[in-house]
Protein backbone atom coordinates (compact mmCIF):
# COMPACT_ATOMS: atom_id res chain seq x y z
CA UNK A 1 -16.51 2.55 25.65
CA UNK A 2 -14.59 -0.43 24.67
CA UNK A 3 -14.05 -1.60 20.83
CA UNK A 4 -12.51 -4.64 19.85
CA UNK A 5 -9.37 -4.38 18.01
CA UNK A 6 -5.90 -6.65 16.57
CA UNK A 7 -3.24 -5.89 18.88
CA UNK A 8 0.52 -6.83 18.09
CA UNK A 9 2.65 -8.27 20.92
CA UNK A 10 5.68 -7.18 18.60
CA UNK A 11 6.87 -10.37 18.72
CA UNK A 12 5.45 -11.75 15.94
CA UNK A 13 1.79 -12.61 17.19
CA UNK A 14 -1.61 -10.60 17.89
CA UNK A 15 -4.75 -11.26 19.58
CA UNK A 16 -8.04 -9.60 19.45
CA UNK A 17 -8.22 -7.13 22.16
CA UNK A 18 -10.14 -4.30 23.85
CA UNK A 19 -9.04 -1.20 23.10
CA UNK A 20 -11.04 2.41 24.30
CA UNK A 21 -10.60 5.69 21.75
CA UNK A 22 -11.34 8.58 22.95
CA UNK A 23 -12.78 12.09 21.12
CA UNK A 24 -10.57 13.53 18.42
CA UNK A 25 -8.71 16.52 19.33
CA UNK A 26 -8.88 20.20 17.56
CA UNK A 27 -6.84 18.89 14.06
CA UNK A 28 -8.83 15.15 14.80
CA UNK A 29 -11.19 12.86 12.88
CA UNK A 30 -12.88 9.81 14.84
CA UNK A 31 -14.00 7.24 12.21
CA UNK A 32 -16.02 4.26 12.33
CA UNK A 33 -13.90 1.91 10.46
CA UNK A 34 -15.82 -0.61 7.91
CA UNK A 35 -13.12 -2.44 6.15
CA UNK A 36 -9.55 -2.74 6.00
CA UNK A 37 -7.03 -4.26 3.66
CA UNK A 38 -4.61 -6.83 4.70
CA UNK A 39 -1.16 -6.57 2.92
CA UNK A 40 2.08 -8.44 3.50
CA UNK A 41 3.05 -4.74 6.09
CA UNK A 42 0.51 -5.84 8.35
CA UNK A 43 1.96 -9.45 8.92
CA UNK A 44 5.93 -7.59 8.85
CA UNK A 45 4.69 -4.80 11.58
CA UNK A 46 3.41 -7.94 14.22
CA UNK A 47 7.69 -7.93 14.48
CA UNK A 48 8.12 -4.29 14.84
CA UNK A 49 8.96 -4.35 19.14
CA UNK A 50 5.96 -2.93 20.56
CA UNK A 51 2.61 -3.46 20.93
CA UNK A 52 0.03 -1.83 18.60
CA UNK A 53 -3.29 -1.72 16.80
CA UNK A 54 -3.01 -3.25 13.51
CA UNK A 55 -3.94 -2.06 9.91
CA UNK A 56 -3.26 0.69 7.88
CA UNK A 57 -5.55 0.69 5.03
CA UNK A 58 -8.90 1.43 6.51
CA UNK A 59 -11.48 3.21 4.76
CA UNK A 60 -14.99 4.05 6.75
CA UNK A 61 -17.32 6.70 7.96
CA UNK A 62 -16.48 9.89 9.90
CA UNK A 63 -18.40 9.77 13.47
CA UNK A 64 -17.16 13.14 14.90
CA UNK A 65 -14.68 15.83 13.98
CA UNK A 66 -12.56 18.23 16.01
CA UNK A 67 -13.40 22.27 15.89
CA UNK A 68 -10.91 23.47 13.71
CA UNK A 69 -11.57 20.42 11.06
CA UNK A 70 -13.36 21.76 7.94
CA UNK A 71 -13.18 19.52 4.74
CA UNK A 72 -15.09 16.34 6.30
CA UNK A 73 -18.43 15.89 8.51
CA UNK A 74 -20.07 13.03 10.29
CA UNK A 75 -21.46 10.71 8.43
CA UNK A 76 -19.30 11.30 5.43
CA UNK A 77 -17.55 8.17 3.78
CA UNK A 78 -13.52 8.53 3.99
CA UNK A 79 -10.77 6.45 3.02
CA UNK A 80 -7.23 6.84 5.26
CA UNK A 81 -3.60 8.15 4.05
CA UNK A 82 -1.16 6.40 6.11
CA UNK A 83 1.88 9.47 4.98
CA UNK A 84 0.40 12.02 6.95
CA UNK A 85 1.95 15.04 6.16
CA UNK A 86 2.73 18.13 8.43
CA UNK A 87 3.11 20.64 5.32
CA UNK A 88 5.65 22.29 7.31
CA UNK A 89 8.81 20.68 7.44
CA UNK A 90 11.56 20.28 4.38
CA UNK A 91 10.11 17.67 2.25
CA UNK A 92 6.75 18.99 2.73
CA UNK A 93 7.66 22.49 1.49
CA UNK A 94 9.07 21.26 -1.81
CA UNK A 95 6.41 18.62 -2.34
CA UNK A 96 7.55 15.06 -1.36
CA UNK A 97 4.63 14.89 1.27
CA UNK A 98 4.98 11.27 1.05
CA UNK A 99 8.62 11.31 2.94
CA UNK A 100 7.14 14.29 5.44
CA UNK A 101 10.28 14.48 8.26
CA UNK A 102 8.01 14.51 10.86
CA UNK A 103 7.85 10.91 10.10
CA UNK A 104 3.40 10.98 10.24
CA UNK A 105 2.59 13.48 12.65
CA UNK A 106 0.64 11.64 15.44
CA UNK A 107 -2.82 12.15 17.58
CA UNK A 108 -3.07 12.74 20.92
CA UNK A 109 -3.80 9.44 21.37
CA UNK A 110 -1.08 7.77 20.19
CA UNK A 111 1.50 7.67 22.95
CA UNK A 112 4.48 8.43 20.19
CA UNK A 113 4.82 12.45 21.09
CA UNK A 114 5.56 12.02 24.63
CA UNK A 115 2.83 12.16 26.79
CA UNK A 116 -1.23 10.83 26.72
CA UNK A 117 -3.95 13.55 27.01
CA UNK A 118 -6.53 11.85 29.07
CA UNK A 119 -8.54 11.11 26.31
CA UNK A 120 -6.13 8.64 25.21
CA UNK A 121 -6.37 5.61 22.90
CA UNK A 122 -5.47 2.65 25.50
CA UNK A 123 -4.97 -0.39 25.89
CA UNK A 124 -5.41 -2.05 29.43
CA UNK A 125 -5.04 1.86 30.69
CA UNK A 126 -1.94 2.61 29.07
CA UNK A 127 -1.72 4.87 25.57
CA UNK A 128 -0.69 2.16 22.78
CA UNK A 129 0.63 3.00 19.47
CA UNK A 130 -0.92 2.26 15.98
CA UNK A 131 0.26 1.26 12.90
CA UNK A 132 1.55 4.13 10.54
CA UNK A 133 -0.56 5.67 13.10
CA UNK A 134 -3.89 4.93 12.08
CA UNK A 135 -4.63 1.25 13.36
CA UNK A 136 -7.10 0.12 10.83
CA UNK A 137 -8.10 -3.32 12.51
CA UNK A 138 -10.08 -1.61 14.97
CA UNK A 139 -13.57 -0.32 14.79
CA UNK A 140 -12.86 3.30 15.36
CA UNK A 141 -9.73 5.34 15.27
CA UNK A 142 -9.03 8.66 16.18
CA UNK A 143 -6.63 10.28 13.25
CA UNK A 144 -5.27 13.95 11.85
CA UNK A 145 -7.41 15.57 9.52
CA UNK A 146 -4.64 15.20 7.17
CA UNK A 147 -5.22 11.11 7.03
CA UNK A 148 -8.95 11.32 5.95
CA UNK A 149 -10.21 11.90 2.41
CA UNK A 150 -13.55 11.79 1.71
CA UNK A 151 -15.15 9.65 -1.32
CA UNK A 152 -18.76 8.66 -2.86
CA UNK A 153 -20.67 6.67 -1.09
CA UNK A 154 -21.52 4.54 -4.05
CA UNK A 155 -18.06 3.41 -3.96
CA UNK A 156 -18.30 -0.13 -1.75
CA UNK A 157 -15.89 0.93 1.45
CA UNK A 158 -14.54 -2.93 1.09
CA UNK A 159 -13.05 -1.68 -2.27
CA UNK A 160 -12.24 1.83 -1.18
CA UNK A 161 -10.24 0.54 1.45
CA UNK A 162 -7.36 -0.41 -1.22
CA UNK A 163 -6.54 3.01 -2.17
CA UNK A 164 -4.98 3.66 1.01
CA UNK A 165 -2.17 1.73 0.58
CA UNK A 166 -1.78 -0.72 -2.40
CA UNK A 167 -3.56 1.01 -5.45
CA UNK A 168 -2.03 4.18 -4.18
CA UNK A 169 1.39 2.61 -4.21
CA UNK A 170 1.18 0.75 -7.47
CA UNK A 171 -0.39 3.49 -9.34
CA UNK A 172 1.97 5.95 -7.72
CA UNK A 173 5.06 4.17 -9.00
CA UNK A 174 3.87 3.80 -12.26
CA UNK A 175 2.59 7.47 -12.95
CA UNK A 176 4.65 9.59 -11.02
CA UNK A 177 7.85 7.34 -9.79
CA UNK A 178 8.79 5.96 -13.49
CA UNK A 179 6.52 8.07 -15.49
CA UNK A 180 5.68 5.33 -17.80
CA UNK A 181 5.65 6.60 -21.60
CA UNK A 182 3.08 5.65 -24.16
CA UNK A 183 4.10 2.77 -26.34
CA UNK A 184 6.87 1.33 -23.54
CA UNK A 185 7.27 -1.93 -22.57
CA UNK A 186 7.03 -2.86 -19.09
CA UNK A 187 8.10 -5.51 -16.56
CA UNK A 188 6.12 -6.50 -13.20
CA UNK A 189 8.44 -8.82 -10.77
CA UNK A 190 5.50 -10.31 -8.43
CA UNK A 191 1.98 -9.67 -9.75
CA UNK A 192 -0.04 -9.80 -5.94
CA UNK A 193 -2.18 -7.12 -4.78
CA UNK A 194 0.46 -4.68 -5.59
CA UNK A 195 1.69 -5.54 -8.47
CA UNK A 196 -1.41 -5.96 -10.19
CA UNK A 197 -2.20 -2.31 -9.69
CA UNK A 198 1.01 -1.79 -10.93
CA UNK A 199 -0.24 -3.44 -14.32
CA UNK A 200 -3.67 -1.38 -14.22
CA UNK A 201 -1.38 2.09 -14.44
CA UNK A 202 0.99 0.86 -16.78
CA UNK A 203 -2.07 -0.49 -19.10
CA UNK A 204 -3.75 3.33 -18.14
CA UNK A 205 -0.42 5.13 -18.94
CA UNK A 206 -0.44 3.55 -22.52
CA UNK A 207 2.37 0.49 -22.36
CA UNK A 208 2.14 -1.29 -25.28
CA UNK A 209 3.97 -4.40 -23.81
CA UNK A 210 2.87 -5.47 -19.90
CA UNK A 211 5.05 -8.60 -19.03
CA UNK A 212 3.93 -9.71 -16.00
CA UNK A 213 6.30 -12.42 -14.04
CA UNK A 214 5.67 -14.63 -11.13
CA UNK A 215 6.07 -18.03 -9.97
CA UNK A 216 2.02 -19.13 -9.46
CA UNK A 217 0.30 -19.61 -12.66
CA UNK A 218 -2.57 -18.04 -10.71
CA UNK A 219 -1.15 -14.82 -9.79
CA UNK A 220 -0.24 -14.94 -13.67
CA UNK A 221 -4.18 -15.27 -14.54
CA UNK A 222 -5.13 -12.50 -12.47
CA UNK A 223 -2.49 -10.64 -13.81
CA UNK A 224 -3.84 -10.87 -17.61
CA UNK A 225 -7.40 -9.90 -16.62
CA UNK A 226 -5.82 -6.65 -15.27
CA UNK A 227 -3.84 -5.93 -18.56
CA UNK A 228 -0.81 -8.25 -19.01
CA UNK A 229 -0.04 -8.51 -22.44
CA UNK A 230 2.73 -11.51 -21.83
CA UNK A 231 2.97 -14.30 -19.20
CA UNK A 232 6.00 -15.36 -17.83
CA UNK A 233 6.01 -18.27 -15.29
CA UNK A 234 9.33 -18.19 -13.10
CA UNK A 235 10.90 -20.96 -11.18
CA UNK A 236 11.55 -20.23 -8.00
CA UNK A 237 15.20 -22.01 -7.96
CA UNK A 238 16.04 -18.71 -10.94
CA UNK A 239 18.18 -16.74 -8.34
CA UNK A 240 18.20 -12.69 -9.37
CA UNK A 241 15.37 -14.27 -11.63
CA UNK A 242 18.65 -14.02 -13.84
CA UNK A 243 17.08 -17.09 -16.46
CA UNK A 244 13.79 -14.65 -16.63
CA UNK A 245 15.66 -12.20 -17.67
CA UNK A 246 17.10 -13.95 -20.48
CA UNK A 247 13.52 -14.57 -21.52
CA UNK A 248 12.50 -10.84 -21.49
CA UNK A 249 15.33 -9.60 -23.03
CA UNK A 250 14.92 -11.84 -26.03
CA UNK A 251 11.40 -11.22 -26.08
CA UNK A 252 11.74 -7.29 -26.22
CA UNK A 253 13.81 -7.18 -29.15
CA UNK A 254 17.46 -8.54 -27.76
CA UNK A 255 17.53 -5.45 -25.70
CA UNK A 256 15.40 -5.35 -22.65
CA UNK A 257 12.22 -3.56 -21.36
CA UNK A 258 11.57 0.59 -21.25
CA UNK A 259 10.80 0.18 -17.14
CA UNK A 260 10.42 -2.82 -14.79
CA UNK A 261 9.30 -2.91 -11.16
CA UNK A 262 9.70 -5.05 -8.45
CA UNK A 263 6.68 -5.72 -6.12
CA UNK A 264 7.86 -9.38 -3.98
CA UNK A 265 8.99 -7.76 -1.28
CA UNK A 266 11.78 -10.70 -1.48
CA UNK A 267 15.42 -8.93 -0.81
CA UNK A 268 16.98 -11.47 -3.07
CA UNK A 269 15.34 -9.71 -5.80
CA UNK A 270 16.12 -6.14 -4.94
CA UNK A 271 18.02 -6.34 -8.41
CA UNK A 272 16.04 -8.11 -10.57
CA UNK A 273 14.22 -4.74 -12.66
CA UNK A 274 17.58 -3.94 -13.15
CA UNK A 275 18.96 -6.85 -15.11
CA UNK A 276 15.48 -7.07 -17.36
CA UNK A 277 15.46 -2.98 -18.59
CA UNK A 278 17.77 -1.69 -21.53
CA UNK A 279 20.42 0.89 -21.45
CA UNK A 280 18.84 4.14 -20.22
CA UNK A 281 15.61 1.89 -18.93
CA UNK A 282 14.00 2.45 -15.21
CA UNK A 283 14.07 0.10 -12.64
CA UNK A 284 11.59 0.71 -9.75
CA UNK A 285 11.82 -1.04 -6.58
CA UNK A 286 8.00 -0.84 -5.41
CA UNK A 287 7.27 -3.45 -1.92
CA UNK A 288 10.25 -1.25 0.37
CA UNK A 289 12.62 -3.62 0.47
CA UNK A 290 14.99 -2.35 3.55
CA UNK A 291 17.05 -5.05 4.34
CA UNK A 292 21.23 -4.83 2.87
CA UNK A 293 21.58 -6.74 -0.35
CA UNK A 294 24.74 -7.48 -2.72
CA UNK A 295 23.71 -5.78 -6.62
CA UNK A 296 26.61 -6.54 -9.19
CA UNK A 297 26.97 -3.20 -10.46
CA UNK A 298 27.56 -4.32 -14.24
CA UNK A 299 23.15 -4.24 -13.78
CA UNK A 300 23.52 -0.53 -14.51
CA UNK A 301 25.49 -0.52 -17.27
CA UNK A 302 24.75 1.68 -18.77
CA UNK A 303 22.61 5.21 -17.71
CA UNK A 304 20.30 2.88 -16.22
CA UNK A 305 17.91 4.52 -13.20
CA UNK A 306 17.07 2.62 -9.94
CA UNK A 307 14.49 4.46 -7.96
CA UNK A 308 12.73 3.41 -4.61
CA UNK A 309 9.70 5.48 -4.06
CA UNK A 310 8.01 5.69 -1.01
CA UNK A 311 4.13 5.15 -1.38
CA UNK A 312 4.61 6.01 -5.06
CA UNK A 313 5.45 9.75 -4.53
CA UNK A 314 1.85 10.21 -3.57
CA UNK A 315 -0.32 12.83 -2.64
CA UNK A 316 -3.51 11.22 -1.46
CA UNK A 317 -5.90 14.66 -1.37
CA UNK A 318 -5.17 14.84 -4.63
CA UNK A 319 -4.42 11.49 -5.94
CA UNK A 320 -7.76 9.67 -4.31
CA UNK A 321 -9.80 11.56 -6.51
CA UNK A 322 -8.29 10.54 -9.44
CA UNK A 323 -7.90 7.25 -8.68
CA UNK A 324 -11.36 7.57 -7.80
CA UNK A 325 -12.69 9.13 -11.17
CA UNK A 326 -10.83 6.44 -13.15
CA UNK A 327 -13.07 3.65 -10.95
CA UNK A 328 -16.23 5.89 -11.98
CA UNK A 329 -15.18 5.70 -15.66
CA UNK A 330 -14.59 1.91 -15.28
CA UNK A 331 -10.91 2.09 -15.86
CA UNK A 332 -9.56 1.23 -12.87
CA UNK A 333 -10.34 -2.22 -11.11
CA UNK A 334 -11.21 -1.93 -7.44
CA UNK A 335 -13.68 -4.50 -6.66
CA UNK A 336 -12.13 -7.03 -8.80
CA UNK A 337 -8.91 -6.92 -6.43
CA UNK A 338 -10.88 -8.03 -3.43
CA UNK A 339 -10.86 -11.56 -3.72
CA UNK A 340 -12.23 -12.34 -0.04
CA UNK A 341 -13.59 -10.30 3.14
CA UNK A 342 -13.29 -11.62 6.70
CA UNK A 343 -14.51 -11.04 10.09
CA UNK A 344 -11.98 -9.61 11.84
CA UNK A 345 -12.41 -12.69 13.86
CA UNK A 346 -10.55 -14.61 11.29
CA UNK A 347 -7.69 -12.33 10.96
CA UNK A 348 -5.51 -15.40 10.94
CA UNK A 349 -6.90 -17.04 8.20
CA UNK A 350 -6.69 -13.48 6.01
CA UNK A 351 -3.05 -13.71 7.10
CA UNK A 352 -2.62 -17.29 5.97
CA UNK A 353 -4.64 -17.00 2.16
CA UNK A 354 -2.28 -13.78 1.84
CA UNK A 355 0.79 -15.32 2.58
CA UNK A 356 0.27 -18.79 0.37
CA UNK A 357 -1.14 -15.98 -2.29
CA UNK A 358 -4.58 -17.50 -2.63
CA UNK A 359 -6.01 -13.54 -3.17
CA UNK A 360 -5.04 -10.90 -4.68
CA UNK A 361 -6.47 -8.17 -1.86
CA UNK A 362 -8.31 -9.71 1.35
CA UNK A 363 -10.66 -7.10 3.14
CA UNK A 364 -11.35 -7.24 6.65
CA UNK A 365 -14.77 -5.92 7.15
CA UNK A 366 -16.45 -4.38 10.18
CA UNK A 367 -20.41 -4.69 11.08
């Protein structure tokens, strides 16, 4: 049966497609995908120089299971881990399943191991790959077990959704990347989807201080209903954000803030968190910046700690429930975050409100 699904050219464009997904293997999940969160990797991955099925932060219900699969059934609700871990290789064994060396293990339907079983996910009769290997901007995908964790069903699956990707990063980076201390003052570089989850842990880790800086006044007024304590609007001609700096260091007591994190994306501030902390501080570099940049190395002086964690050291079977019992307790925002859902139909408009930063999350949702 054919589903209709975003497909990449890898050039830098997409179309709606036909796709067909076939049954899920042994170690497989099939899931009928409901919504799907659109984040500034989606847009990147249309360049990535090969076709595939979009999305990667998909949350929906389970339609069928393989034989061996034991933790999920049908009809249970399920939100997707895009680091799918093997458990077996290096970083696996001593617990960095978020930077598995298998790189995601893969279906059988995904045409990245080599070969297509003939129950293949295809496109115009040919396997095609999906992103992070889940392809969330379909209506079904076939996944490992290892992607799929089950949640309430009283949690809306057009909030759920986030978790897979943005909460999960922001909340990672706070909790277990910097470990953000009780009393601390903190710094957010870029309060959008990201970002403002990053100010929800650092508000839930005890920060007395939340500066949150960004160059829309808007993304600054979401930012203080999710716990910003302090407002800083930045020009966008303040290269390194070096001017903003000044500001924060004079406003945390002449000598910077405990931790700051960058979540733009932009390369040209790769460096920023580090000219904002003190001595000793931590500067985390959240949105994966990859490309080479220039840092002046008098930033560290002195003892100062750059980290870049990967999906905020996360491990989603066990981090989903927390997140999850912090949204129970009403501590954590999820439906706030979704500013607008979509047809997938008008994927290009989600694309276009995200990149001008009219939302903080858009949700793609499925009938």
């Amino acid at each position: 049966m054919s589903i209709e699904a975003a497909v990449s050219d890898g050039k830098g464009g997409f179309n709606l497609r036909q796709i067909q997904v076939g049954k899920p293997g042994p170690d497989e999940v099939k899931v009928d995908i409901k919504a799907s969160g659109i984040c500034h990797t989606d847009w990147d991955s249309l360049s990535w120089g090969f076709p595939a099925v979009l999305g990667h932060e998909g949350a929906g219900i389970v339609s069928e299971v393989g034989e061996r699969v034991q933790h999920i059934k049908p009809g249970d609700h399920v939100v997707l881990n895009w680091a799918i871990p093997c458990h077996t290789c290096f970083a696996c064994q001593h617990g960095h399943t978020n930077i598995c060396e298998v790189n995601s293990p893969v279906t059988g339907s995904s045409p990245e191991n080599g070969h297509a079983h003939p129950e293949a996910t295809l496109f115009e009769g040919n396997p095609i790959r999906r992103s992070f290997h889940l392809g969330t901007l379909s209506k079904q995908t076939v996944v490992r077990s290892e992607a799929v964790v089950p949640i309430p069903e009283s949690i809306p699956l057009t909030s759920a959704c986030l978790m897979g990707c943005g909460v999960m990063t922001g909340y990672g980076s706070v909790v277990h990347a910097a470990k953000v201390s009780a009393g601390s003052s903190v710094v957010v570089i870029g309060t959008g989807g990201v970002g403002l989850n990053v100010i929800q842990a650092a508000k839930l880790s005890g920060a007395a201080e939340i500066i949150a800086v960004d160059v829309r006044q808007s993304r600054l007024d979401m930012a203080m209903e999710f716990g910003a304590t302090y407002p800083l609007l930045a020009s966008p001609d303040d290269v390194g954000l070096l001017q903003a700096a000044e500001q924060i260091i004079e406003h945390c007591s002449g000598r910077g803030a405990d931790y700051a994190f960058e979540c733009t994306g932009i390369p040209a501030l790769g460096a920023a968190p580090l000219a904002v902390i003190r001595n000793a501080g931590t500067a985390v570099q959240v949105s994966g910046i990859e490309q080479t940049i220039e840092i002046d190395m008098n930033l560290f002086e002195w003892d100062k700690i750059y980290t870049n964690p990967l999906y905020g050291k996360a491990n989603p079977q066990f981090d989903f429930p927390k997140l999850i019992a912090l949204y129970q307790q009403q501590k954590l925002k999820l439906d706030e975050l979704v500013t607008r859902t979509y047809p997938l139909a008008s994927l290009s408009e989600a694309f276009d409100d995200m990149l001008s930063g009219k939302n903080a999350k858009g949700v793609i949702v499925f009938d």
